[in-house]
C-alpha atoms as a PDB file:
ATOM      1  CA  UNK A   1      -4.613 -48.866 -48.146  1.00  0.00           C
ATOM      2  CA  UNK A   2      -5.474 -47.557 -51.134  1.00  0.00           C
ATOM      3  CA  UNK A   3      -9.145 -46.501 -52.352  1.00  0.00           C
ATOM      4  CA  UNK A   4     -10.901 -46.125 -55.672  1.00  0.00           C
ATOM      5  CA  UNK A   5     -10.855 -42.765 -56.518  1.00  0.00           C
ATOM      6  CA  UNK A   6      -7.055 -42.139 -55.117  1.00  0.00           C
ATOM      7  CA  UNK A   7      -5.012 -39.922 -57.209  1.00  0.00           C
ATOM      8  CA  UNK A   8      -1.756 -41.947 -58.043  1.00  0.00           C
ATOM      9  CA  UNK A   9       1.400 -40.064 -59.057  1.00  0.00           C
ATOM     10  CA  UNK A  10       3.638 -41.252 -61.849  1.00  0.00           C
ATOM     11  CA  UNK A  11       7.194 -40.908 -62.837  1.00  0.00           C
ATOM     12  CA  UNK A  12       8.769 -41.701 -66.050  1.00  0.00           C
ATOM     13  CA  UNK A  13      12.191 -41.177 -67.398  1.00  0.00           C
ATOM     14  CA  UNK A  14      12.580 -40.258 -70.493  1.00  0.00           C
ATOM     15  CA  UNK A  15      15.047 -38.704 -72.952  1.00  0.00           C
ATOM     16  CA  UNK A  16      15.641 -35.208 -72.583  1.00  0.00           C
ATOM     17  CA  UNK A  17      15.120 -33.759 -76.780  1.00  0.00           C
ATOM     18  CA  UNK A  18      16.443 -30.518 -75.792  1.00  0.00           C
ATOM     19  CA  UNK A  19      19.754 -31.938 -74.814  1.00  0.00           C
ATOM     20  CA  UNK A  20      22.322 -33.126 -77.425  1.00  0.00           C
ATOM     21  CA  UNK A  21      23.860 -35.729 -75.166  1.00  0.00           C
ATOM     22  CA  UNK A  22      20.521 -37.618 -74.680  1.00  0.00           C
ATOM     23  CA  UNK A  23      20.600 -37.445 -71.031  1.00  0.00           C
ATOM     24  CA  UNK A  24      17.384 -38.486 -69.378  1.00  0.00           C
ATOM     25  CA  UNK A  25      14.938 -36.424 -67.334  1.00  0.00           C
ATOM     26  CA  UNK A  26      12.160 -37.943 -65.304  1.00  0.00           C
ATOM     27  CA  UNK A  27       8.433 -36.801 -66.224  1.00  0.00           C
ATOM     28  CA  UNK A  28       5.908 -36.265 -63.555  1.00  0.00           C
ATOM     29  CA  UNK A  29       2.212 -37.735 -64.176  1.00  0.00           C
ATOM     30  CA  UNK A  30      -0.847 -38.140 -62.290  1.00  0.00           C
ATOM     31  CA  UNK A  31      -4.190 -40.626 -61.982  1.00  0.00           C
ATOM     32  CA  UNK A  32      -7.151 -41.084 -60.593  1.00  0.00           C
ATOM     33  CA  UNK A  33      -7.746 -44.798 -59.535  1.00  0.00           C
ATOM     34  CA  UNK A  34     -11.094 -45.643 -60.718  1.00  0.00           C
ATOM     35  CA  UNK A  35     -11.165 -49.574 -60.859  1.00  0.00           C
ATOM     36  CA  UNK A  36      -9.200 -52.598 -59.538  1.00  0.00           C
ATOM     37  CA  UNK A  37      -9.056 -56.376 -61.437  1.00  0.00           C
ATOM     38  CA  UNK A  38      -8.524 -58.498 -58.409  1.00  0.00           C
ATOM     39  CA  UNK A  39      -7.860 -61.975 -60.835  1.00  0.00           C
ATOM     40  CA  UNK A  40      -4.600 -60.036 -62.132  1.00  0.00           C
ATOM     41  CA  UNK A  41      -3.748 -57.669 -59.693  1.00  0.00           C
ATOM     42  CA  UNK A  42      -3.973 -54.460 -61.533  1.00  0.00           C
ATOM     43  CA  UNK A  43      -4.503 -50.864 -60.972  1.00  0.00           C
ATOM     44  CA  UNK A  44      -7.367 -49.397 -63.408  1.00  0.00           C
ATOM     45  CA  UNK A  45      -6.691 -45.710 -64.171  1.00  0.00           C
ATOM     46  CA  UNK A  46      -7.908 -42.523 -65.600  1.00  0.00           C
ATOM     47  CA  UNK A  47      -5.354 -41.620 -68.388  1.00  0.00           C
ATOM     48  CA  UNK A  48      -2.124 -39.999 -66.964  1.00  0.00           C
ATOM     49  CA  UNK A  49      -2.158 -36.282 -67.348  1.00  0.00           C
ATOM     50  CA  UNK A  50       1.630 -35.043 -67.401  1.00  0.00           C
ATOM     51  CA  UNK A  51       2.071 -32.737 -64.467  1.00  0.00           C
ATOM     52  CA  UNK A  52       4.018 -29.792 -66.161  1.00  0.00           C
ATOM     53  CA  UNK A  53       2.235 -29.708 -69.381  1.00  0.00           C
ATOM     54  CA  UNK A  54      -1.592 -30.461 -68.045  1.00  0.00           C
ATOM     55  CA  UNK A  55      -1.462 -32.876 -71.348  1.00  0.00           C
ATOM     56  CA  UNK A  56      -2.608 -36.837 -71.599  1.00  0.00           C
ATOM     57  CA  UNK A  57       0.284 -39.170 -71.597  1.00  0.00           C
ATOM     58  CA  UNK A  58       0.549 -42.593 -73.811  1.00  0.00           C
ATOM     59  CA  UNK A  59       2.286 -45.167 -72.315  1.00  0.00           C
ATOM     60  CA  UNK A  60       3.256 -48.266 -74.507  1.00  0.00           C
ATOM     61  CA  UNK A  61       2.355 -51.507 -72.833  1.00  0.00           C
ATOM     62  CA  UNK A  62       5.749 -52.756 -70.971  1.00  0.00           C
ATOM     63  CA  UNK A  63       6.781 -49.262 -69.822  1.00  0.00           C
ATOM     64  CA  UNK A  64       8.253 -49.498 -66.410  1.00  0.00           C
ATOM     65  CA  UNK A  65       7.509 -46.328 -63.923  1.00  0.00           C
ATOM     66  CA  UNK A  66       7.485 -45.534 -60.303  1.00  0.00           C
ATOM     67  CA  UNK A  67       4.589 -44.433 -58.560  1.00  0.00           C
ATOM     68  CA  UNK A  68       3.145 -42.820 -55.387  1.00  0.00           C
ATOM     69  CA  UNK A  69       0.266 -42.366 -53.551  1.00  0.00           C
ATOM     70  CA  UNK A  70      -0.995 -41.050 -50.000  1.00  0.00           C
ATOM     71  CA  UNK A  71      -2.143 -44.198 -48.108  1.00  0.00           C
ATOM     72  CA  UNK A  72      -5.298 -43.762 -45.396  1.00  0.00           C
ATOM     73  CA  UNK A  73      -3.147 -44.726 -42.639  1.00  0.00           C
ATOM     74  CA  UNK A  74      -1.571 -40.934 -43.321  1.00  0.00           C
ATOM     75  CA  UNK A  75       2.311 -42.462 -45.089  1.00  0.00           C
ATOM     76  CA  UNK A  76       3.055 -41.464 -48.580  1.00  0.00           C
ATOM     77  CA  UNK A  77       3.647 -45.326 -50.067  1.00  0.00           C
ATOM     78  CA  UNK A  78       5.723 -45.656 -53.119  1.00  0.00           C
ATOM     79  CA  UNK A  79       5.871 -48.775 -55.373  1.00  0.00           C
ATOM     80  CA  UNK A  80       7.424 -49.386 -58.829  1.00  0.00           C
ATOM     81  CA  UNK A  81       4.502 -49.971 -61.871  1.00  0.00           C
ATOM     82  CA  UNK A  82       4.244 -51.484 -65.617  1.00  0.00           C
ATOM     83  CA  UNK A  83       1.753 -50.535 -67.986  1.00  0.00           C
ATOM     84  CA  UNK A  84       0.105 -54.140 -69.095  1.00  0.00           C
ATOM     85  CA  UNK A  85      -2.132 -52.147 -71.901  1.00  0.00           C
ATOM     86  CA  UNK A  86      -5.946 -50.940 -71.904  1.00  0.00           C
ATOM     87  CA  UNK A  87      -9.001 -52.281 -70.372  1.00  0.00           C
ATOM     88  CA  UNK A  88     -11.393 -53.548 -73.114  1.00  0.00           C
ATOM     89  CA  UNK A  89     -15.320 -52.191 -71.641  1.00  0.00           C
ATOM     90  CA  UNK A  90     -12.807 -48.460 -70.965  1.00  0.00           C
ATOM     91  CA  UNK A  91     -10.811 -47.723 -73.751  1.00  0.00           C
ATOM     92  CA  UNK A  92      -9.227 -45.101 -72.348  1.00  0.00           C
ATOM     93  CA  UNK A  93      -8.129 -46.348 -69.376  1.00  0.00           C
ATOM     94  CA  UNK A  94      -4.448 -47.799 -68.835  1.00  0.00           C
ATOM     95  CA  UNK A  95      -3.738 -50.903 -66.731  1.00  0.00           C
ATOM     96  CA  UNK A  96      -1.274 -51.238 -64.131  1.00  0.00           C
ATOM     97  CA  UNK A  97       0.351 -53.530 -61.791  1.00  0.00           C
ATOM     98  CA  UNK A  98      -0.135 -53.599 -58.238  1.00  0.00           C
ATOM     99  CA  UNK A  99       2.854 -55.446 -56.427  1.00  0.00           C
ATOM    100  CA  UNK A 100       1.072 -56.038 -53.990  1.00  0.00           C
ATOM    101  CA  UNK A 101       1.078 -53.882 -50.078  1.00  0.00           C
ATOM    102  CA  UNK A 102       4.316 -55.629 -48.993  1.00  0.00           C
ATOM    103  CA  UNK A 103       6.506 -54.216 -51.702  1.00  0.00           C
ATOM    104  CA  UNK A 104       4.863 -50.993 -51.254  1.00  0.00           C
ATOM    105  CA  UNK A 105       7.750 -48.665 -49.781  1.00  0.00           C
ATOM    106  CA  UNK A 106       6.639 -46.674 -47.029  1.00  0.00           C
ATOM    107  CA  UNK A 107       8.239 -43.304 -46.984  1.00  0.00           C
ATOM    108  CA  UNK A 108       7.055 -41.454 -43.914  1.00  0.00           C
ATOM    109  CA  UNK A 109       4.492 -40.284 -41.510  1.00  0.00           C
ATOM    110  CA  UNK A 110       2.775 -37.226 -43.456  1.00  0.00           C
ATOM    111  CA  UNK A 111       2.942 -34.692 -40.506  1.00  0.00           C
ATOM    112  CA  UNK A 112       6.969 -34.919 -40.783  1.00  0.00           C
ATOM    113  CA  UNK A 113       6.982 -33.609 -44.194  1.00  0.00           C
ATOM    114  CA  UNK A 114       7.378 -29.600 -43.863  1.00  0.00           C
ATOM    115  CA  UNK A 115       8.185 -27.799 -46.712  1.00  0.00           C
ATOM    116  CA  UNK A 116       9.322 -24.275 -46.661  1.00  0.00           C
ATOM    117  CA  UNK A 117       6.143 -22.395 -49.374  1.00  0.00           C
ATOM    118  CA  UNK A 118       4.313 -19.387 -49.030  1.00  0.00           C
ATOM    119  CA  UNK A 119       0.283 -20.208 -49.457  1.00  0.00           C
ATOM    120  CA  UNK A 120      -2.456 -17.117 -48.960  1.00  0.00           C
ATOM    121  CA  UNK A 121      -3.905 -17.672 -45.465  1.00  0.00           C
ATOM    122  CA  UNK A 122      -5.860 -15.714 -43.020  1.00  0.00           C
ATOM    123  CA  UNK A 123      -6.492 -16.046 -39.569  1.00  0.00           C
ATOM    124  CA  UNK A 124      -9.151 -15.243 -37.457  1.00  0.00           C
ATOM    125  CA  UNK A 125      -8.082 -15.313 -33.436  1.00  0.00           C
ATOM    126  CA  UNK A 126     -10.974 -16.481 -31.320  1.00  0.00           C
ATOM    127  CA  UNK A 127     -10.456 -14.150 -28.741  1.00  0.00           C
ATOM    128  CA  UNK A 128     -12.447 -10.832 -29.482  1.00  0.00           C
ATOM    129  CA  UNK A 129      -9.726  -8.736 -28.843  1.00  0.00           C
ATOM    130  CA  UNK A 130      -7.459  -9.804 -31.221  1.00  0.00           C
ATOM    131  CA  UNK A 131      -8.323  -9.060 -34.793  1.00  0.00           C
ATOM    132  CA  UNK A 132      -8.223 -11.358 -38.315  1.00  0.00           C
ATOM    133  CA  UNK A 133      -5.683 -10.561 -40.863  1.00  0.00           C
ATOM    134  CA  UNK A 134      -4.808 -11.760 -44.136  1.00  0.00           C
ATOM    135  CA  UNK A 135      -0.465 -13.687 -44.350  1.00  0.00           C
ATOM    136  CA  UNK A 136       1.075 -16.175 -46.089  1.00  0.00           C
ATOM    137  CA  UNK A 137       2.803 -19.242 -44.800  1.00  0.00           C
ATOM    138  CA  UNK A 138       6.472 -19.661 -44.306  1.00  0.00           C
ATOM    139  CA  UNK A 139       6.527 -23.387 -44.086  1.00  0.00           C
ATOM    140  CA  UNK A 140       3.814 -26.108 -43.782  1.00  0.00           C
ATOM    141  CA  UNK A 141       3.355 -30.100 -43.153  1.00  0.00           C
ATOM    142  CA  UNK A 142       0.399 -32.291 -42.801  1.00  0.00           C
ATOM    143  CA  UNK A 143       0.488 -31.455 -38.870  1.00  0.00           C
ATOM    144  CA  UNK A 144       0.951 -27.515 -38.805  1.00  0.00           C
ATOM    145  CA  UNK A 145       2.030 -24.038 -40.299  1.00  0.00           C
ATOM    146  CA  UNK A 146       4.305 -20.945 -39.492  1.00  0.00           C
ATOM    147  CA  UNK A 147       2.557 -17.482 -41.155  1.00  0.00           C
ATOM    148  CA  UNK A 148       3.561 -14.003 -40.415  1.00  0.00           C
ATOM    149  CA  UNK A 149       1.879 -11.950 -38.383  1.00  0.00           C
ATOM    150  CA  UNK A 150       1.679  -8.000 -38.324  1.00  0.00           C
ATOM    151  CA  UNK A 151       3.218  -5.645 -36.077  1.00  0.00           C
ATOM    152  CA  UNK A 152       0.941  -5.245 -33.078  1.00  0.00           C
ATOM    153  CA  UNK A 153      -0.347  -8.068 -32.759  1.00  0.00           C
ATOM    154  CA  UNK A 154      -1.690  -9.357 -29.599  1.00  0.00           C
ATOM    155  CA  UNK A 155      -1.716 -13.273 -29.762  1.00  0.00           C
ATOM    156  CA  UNK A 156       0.037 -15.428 -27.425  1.00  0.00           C
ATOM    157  CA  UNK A 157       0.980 -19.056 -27.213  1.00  0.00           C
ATOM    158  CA  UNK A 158      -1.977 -21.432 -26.541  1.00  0.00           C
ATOM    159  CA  UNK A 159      -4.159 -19.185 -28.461  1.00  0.00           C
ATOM    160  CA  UNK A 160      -6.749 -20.506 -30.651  1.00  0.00           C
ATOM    161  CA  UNK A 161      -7.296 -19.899 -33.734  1.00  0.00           C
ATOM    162  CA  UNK A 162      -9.586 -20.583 -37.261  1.00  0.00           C
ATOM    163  CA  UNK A 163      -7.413 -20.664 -40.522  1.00  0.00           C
ATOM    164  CA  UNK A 164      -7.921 -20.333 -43.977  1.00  0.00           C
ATOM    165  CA  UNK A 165      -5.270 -21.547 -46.262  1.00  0.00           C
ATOM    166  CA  UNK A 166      -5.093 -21.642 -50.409  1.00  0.00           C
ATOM    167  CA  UNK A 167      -3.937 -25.217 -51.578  1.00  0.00           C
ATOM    168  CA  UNK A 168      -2.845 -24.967 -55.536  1.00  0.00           C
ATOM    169  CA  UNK A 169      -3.001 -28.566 -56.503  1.00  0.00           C
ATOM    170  CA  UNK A 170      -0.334 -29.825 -58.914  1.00  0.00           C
ATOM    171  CA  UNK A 171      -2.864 -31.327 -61.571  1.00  0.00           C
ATOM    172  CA  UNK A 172      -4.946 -28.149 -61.517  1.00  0.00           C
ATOM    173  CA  UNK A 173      -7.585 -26.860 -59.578  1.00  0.00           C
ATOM    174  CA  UNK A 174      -7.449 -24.863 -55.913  1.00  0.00           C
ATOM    175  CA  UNK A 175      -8.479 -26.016 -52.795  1.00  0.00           C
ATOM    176  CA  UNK A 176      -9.831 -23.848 -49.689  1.00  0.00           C
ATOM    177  CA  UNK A 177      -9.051 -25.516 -46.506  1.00  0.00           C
ATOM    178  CA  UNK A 178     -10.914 -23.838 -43.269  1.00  0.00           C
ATOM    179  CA  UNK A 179      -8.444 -25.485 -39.944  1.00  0.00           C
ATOM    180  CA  UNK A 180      -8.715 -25.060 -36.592  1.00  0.00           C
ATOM    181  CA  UNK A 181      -5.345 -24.649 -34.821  1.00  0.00           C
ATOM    182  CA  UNK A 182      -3.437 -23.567 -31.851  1.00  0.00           C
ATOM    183  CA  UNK A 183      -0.782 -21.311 -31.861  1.00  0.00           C
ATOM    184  CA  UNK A 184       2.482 -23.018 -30.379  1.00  0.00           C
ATOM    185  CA  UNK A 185       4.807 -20.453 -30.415  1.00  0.00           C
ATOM    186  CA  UNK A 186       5.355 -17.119 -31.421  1.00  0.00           C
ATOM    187  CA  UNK A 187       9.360 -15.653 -32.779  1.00  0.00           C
ATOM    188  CA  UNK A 188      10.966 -13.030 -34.630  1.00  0.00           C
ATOM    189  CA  UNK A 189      12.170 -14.064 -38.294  1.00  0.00           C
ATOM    190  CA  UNK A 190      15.260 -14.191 -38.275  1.00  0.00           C
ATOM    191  CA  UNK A 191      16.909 -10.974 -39.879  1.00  0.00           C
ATOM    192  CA  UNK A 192      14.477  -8.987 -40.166  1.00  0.00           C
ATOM    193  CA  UNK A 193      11.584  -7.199 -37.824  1.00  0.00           C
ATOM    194  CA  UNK A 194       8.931  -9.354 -38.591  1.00  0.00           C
ATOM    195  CA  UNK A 195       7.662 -11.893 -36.217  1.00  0.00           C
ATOM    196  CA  UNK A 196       6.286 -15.486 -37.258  1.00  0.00           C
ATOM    197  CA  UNK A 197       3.810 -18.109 -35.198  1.00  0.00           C
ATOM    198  CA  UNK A 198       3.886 -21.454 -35.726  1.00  0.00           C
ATOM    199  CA  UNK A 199       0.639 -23.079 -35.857  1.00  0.00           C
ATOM    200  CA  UNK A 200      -0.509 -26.701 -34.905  1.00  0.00           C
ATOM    201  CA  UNK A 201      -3.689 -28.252 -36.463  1.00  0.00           C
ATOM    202  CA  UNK A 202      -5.951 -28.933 -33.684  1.00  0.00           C
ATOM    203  CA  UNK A 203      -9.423 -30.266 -36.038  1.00  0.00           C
ATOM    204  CA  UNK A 204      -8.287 -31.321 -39.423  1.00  0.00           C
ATOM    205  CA  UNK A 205     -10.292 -33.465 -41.781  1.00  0.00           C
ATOM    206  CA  UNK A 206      -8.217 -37.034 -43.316  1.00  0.00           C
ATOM    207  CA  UNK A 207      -9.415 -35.329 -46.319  1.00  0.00           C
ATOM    208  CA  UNK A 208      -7.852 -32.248 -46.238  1.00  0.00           C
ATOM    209  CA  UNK A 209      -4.648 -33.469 -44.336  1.00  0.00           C
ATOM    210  CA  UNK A 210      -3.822 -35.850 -47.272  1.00  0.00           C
ATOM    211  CA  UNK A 211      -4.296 -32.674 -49.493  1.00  0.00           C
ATOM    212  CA  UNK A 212      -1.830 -31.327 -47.523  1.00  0.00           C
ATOM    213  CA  UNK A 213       0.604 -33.778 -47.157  1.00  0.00           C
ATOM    214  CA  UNK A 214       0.530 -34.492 -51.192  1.00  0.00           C
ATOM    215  CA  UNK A 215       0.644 -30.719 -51.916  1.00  0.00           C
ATOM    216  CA  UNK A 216       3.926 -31.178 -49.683  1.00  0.00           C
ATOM    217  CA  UNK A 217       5.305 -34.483 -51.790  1.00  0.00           C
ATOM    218  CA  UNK A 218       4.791 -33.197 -54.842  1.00  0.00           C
ATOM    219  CA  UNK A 219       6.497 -29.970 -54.046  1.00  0.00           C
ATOM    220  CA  UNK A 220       9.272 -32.086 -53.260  1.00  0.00           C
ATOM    221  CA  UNK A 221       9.499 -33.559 -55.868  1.00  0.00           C
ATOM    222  CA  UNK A 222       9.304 -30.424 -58.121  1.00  0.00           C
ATOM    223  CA  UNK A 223      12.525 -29.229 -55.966  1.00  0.00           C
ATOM    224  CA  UNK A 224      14.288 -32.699 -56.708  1.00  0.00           C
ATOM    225  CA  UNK A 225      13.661 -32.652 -60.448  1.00  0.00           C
ATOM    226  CA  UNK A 226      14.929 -28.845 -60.703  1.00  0.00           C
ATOM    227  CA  UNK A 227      18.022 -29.719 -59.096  1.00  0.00           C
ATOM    228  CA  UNK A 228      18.660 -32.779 -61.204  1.00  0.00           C
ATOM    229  CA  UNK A 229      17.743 -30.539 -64.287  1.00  0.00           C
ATOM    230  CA  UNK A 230      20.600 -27.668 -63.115  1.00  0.00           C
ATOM    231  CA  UNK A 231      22.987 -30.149 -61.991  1.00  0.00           C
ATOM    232  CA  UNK A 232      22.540 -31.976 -66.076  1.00  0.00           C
END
């Protein structure tokens, strides 16, 4: 379910220093699973690297967090974690505890998470009379896209098409995804003049779909933490 070399997310709460009533905020981390001690049942990872700040995290042995990860069978699986210290031969990496698959939480199917973002994409129609142009996404999930087209455009529903889209990861680093998709439906945006197609992925990598679905999660997570933050 879940392979060496994995990134796992992390959450910690901790207090909030900027706030004079000590309320508690919940930090967002990230991990590459590079080992696994199957006689204890523990997760061997990279050092956390805190999400906002790009810097290394130290977690005291005992520390309780919760945890996340994109599972092969395309599910984002969440779990709850305690740091049980170091691991001797790798002195920098941290040991965790795996529950074990059934208490893993299975959130849901990574093609029904869409999140409203607006990534640089082109598009190159396959038909010769239609020409390439450069958009950005409205929305996006680990099964499709809506992008804007221009004015005078000449694609129609069940056209094929090649995509590029820009993927900025969360722990650094871009990705350039190349998809091939089918457009399912073209509509005006509502409002306005501008018209929108929404875009299926026909030939998508597991690779790059879990990219996609965890650039999704974790976006979701920034939303969720902003609105706790405003609402504190």
């Amino acid at each position: 379910m879940i392979r060496i070399g994995d990134t796992i997310h992390l959450e910690l709460e901790e207090e909030n220093t900027s706030s004079e009533r000590g309320e508690l905020e919940v930090k967002t981390y990230w991990c590459k699973l590079i080992d696994y001690d199957n006689d204890n049942n523990l997760f061997v990872v990279d050092p956390p690297v805190n999400a906002d700040t790009g810097r290394t995290g130290f977690f005291m042995e005992g520390v309780e967090l919760g945890a996340w990860f994109v599972g092969k069978d395309e599910a984002v699986h969440t779990f709850e974690t305690e740091v049980k210290g170091r691991k001797g031969t790798q002195v920098r990496s941290i040991l965790l505890t795996d529950p074990g698959k059934d208490r893993y939480i299975r959130v849901q199917r990574r093609n029904h998470v869409r999140i409203d973002t607006a990534l640089d994409a082109a598009l190159y129609p396959h038909k010769t009379e239609a020409s390439s142009f450069v958009t950005s996404t409205i929305d996006i999930s680990g099964g499709g896209m809506a992008v804007f087209v221009p004015s005078g455009h000449n694609l129609k529903q069940g056209d094929a098409v090649n995509a590029w889209i820009v993927l900025h990861a969360l722990e650094g680093g871009i990705h350039y995804l190349y998809l091939s998709c089918t457009i399912v439906r073209i509509m005006e945006v509502k409002g306005t003049a501008k018209e929108k197609c929404s875009l299926r992925f026909d030939h998508i990598s597991d690779g790059d779909r879990q990219l996609v679905i965890k650039y999704c999660f974790e976006q979701q997570l920034q939303v969720r933490k902003h609105i706790n933050s405003r609402n504190h």
